[in-house]
Protein backbone atom coordinates (compact mmCIF):
# COMPACT_ATOMS: atom_id res chain seq x y z
CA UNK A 1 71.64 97.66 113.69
CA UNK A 2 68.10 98.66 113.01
CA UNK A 3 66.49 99.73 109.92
CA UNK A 4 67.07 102.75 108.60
CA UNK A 5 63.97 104.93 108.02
CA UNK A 6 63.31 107.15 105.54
CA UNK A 7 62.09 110.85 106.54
CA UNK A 8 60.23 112.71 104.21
CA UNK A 9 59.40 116.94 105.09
CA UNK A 10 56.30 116.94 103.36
CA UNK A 11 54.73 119.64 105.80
CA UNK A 12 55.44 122.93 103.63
CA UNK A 13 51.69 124.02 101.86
CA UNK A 14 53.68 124.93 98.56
CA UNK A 15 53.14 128.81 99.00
CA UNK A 16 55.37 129.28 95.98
CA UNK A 17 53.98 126.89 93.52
CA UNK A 18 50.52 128.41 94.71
CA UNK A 19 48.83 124.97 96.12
CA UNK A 20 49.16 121.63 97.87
CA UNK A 21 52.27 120.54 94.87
CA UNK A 22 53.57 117.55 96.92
CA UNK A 23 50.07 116.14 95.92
CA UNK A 24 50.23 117.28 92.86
CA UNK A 25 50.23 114.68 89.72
CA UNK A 26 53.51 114.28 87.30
CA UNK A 27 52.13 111.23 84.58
CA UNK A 28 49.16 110.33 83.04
CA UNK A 29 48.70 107.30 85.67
CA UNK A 30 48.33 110.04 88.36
CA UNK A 31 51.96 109.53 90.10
CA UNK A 32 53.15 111.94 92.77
CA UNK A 33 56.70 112.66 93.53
CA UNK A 34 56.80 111.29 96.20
CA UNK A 35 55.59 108.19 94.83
CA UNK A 36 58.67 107.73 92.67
CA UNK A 37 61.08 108.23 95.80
CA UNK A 38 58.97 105.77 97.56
CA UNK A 39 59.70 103.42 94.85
CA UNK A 40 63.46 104.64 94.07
CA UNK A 41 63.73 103.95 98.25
CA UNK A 42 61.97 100.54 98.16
CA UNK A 43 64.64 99.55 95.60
CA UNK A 44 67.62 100.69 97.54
CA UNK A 45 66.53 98.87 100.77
CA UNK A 46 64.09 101.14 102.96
CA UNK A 47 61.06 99.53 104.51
CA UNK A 48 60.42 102.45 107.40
CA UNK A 49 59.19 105.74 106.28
CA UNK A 50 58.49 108.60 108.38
CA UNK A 51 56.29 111.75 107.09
CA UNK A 52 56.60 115.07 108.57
CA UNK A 53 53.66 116.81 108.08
CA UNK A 54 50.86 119.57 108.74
CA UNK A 55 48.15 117.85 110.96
CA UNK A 56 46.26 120.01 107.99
CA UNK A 57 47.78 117.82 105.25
CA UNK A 58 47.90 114.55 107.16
CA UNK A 59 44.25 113.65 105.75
CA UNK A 60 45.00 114.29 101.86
CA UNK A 61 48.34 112.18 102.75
CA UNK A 62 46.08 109.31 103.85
CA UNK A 63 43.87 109.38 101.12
CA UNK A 64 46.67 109.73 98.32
CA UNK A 65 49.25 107.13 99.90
CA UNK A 66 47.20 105.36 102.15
CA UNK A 67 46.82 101.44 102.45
CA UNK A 68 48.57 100.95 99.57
CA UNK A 69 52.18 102.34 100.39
CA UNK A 70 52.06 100.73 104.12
CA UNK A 71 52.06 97.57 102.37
CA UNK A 72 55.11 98.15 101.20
CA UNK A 73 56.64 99.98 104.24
CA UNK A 74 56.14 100.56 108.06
CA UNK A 75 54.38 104.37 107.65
CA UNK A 76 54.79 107.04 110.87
CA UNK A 77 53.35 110.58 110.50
CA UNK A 78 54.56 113.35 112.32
CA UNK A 79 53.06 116.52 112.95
CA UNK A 80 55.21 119.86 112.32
CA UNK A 81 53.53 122.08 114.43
CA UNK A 82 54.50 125.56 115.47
CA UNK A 83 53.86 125.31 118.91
CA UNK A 84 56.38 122.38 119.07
CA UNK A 85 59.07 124.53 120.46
CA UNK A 86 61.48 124.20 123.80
CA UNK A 87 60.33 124.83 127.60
CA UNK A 88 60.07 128.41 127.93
CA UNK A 89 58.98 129.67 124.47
CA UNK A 90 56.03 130.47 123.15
CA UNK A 91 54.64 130.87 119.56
CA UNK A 92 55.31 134.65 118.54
CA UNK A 93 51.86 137.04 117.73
CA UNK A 94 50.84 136.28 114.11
CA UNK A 95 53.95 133.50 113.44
CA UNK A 96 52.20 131.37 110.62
CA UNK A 97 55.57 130.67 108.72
CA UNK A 98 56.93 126.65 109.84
CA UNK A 99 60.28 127.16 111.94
CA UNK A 100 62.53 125.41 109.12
CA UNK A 101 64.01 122.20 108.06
CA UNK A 102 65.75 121.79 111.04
CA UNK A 103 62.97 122.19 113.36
CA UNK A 104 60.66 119.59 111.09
CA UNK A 105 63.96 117.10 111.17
CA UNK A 106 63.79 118.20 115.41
CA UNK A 107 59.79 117.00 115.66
CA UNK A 108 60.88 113.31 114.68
CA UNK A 109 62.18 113.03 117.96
CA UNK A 110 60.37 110.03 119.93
CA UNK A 111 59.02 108.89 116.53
CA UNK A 112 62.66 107.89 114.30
CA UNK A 113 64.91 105.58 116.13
CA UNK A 114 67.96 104.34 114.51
CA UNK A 115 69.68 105.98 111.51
CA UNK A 116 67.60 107.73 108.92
CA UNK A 117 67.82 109.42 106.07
CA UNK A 118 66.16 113.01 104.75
CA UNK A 119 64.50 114.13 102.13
CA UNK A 120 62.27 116.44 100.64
CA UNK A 121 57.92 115.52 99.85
CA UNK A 122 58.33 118.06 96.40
CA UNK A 123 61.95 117.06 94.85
CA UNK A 124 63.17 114.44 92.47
CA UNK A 125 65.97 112.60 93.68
CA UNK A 126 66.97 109.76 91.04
CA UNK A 127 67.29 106.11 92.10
CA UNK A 128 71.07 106.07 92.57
CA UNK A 129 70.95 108.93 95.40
CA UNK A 130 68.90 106.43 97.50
CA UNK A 131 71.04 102.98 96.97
CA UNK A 132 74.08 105.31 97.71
CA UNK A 133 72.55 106.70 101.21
CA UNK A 134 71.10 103.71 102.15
CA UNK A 135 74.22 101.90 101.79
CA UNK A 136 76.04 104.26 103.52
CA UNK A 137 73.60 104.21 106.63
CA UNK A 138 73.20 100.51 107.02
CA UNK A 139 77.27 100.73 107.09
CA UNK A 140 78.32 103.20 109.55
CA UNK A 141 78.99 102.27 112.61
CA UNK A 142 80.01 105.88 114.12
CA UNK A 143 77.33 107.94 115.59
CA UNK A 144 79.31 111.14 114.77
CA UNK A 145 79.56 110.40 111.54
CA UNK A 146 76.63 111.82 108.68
CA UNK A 147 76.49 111.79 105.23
CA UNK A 148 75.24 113.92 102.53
CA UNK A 149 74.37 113.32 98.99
CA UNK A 150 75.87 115.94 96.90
CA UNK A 151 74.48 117.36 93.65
CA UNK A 152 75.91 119.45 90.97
CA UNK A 153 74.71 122.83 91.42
CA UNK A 154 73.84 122.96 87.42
CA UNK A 155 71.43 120.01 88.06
CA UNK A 156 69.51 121.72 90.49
CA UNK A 157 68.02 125.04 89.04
CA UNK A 158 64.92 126.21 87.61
CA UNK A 159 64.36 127.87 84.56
CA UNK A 160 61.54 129.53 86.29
CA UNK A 161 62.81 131.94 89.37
CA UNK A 162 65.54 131.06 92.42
CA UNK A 163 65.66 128.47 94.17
CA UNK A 164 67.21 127.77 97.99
CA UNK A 165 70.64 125.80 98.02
CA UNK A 166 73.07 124.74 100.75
CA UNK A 167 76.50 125.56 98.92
CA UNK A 168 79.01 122.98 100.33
CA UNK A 169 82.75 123.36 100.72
CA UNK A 170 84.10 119.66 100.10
CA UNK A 171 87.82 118.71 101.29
CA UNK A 172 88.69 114.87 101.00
CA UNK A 173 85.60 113.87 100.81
CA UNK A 174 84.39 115.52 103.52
CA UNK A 175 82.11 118.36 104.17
CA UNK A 176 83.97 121.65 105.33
CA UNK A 177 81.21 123.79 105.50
CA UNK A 178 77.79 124.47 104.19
CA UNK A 179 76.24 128.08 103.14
CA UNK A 180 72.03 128.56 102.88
CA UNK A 181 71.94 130.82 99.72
CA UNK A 182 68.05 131.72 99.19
CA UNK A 183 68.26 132.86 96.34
CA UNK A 184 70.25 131.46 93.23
CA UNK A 185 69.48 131.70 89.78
CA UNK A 186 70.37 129.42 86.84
CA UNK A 187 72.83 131.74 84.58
CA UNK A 188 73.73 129.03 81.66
CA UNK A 189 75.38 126.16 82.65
CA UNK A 190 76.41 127.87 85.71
CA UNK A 191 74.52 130.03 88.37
CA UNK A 192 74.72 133.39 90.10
CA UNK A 193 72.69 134.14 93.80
CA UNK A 194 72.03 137.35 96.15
CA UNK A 195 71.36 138.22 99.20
CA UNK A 196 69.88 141.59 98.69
CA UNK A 197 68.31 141.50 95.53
CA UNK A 198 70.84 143.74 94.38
CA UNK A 199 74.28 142.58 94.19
CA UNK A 200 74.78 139.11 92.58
CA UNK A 201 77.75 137.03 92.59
CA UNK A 202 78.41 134.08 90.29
CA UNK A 203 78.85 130.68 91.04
CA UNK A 204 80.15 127.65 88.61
CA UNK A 205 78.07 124.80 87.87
CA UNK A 206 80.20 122.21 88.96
CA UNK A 207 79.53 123.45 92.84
CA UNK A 208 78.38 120.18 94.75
CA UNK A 209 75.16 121.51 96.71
CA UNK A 210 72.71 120.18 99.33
CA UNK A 211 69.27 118.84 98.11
CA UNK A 212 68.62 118.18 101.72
CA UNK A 213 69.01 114.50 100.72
CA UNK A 214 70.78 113.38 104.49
CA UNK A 215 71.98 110.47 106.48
CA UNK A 216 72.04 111.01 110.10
CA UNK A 217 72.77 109.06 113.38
CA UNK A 218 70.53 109.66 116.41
CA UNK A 219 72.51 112.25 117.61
CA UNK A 220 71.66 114.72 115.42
CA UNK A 221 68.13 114.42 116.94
CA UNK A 222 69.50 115.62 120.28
CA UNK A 223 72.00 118.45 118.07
CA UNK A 224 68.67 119.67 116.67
CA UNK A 225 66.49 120.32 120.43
CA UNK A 226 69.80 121.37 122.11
CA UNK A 227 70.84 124.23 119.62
CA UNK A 228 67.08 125.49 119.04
CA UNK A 229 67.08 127.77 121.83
CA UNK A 230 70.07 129.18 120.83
CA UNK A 231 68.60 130.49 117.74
CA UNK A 232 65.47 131.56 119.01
CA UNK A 233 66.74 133.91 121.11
CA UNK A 234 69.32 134.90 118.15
CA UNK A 235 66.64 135.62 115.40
CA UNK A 236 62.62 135.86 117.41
CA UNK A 237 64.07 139.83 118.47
CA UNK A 238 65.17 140.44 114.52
CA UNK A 239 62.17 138.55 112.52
CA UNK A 240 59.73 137.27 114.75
CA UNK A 241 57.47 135.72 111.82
CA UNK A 242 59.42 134.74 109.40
CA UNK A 243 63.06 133.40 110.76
CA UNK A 244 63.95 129.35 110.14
CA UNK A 245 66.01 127.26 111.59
CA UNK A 246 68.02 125.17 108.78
CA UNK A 247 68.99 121.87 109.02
CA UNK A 248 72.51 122.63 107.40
CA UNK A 249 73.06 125.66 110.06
CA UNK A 250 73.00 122.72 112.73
CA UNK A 251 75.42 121.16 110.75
CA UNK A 252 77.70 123.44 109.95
CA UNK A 253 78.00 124.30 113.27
CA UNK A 254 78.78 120.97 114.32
CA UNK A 255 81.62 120.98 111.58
CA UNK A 256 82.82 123.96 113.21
CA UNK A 257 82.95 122.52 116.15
CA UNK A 258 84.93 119.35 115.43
CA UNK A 259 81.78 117.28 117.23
CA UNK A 260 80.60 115.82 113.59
CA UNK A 261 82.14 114.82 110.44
CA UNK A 262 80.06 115.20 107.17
CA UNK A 263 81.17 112.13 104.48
CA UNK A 264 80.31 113.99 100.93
CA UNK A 265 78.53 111.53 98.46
CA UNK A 266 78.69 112.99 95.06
CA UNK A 267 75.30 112.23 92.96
CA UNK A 268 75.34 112.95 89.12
CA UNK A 269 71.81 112.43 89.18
CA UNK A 270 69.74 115.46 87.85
CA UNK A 271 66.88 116.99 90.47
CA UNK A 272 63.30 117.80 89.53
CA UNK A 273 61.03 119.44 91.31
CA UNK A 274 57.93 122.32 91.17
CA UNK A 275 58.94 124.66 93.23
CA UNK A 276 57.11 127.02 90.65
CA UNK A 277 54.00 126.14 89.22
CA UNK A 278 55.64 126.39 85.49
CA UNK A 279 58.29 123.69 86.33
CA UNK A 280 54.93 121.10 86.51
CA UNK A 281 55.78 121.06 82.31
CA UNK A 282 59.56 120.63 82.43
CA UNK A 283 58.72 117.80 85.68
CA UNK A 284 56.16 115.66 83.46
CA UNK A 285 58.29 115.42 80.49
CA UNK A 286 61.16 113.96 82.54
CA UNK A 287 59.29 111.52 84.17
CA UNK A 288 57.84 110.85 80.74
CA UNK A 289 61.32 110.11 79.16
CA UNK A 290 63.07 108.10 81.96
CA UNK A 291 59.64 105.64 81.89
CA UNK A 292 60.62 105.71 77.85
CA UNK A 293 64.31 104.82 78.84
CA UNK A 294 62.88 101.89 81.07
CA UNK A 295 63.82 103.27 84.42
CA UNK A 296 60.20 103.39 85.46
CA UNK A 297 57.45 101.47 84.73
CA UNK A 298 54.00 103.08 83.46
CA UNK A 299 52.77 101.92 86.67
CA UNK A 300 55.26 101.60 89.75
CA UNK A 301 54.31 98.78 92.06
CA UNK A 302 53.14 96.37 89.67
């Protein structure tokens, strides 16, 4: 079986945390995020990473990561690009907005071969979410067969605004279905989202949700170019510059269908991430304690 690779969707600009955050420092030795995934991923097994960028972005990338990560792993960047779309379409009159997670996870075609895993540039993951997905990858044998590491939904909010979750429905360990809320807010220990801005509905804590932490066969490579269309010609008539393509819409649909099975890994691991530029406090301290509690090193790679 070959290697797995490690994806990371590092092409977003950070237009809510007002700048470039996935290069944006977390400790006093100048660590990125994504640095301590690298390192978490190292640990579990990894040795291919794959970086889905902005062509914009790819030279900061270079400069922050650089030499020193690719001798630790065999480093591909891809470009997001908005006119990466199907034969046929075209790039919609003052579209600046990226199509979506599914269409980044869609550009690694031609790059990513074997199973790989997905993850996000700006989000704290924990070590045991990458041992778990890793060891599920280098394991499964059945190309309709993905995985998804699955955090409490308590673990994943911000004291700072909403952020975007994919609620899961679990059933034997297995992924039933997955909803995109956009917009859920902590409310205690438990949460409460809307769609309208209006009405809000409440949701418990204990709800296991997607961190877009994936493991994926090659097939959903093909899933992701054969549905696009599909949804282009759904959403470019209702919201031309603004509509994305999800990576859980592709697989819920392929639930639906019966042509994929989801296996459900449950994480107790607690996310961190800046989505807002206030969580860079709440982030720092964090990192700050688990280096106290000897998960970390000051300095990773030493």
């Amino acid at each position: 079986m070959k290697q797995p690779t490690l994806v990371i969707m590092a092409a977003g600009m950070g237009s809510r945390f007002g700048g470039p955050k996935q290069v944006t420092p977390v400790d006093e030795q100048g660590h990125i995020i994504i640095d301590f995934s690298l390192f978490d991923a190292y640990r579990a097994g990894f040795r291919r990473v794959a970086f889905i960028v902005n062509p914009k972005m790819e030279e900061a990338f270079r400069e922050r990561l650089g030499d020193h990560i690719e001798k630790y792993f065999d480093v591909t960047y891809i470009h997001q690009t908005l006119d990466r779309l199907p034969e046929g379409y075209t790039v919609p009159e003052n579209r600046v907005k990226p199509w979506g997670t599914g269409h980044a996870i869609a550009c690694c075609k031609g790059f990513v071969d074997g199973p790989f895993a997905v993850i996000n540039a700006d989000d704290f993951y924990g070590p045991t979410a990458f041992s778990t997905v890793y060891d599920y990858l280098v394991s499964n044998t059945d190309e309709s067969a993905y995985a998804m590491v699955g955090y409490r939904l308590r673990n994943t909010v911000t004291e700072h605004g909403s952020v975007a979750r994919g609620v899961c429905e679990v059933e034997n360990g297995k992924l039933t279905a997955i909803t995109e809320r956009t917009k859920i807010f902590k409310k205690g220990n438990d949460a409460t989202f809307t769609e309208d801005g209006e009405t809000f509905t409440d949701i418990s804590g204990d709800t296991l949700v997607s961190m877009n932490l994936w493991g994926f066969s090659q097939k959903m490579l093909h899933e992701l170019w054969a549905r696009f269309p599909a949804f282009l010609d759904k959403n470019l008539p209702i919201n031309s510059e603004k509509c994305e393509y999800f990576l859980p819409f592709v697989v819920d649909e392929q639930i639906s269908e019966g042509t994929a099975c989801v296996n459900v890994l449950p994480c107790e691991e607690t996310w961190y991430g800046v989505t807002y530029r206030e969580d860079l406090e709440s982030v720092c301290a964090a990192i700050a304690r688990m280096k106290a509690e000897g998960i970390y090193e000051e300095e990773l790679w030493v």
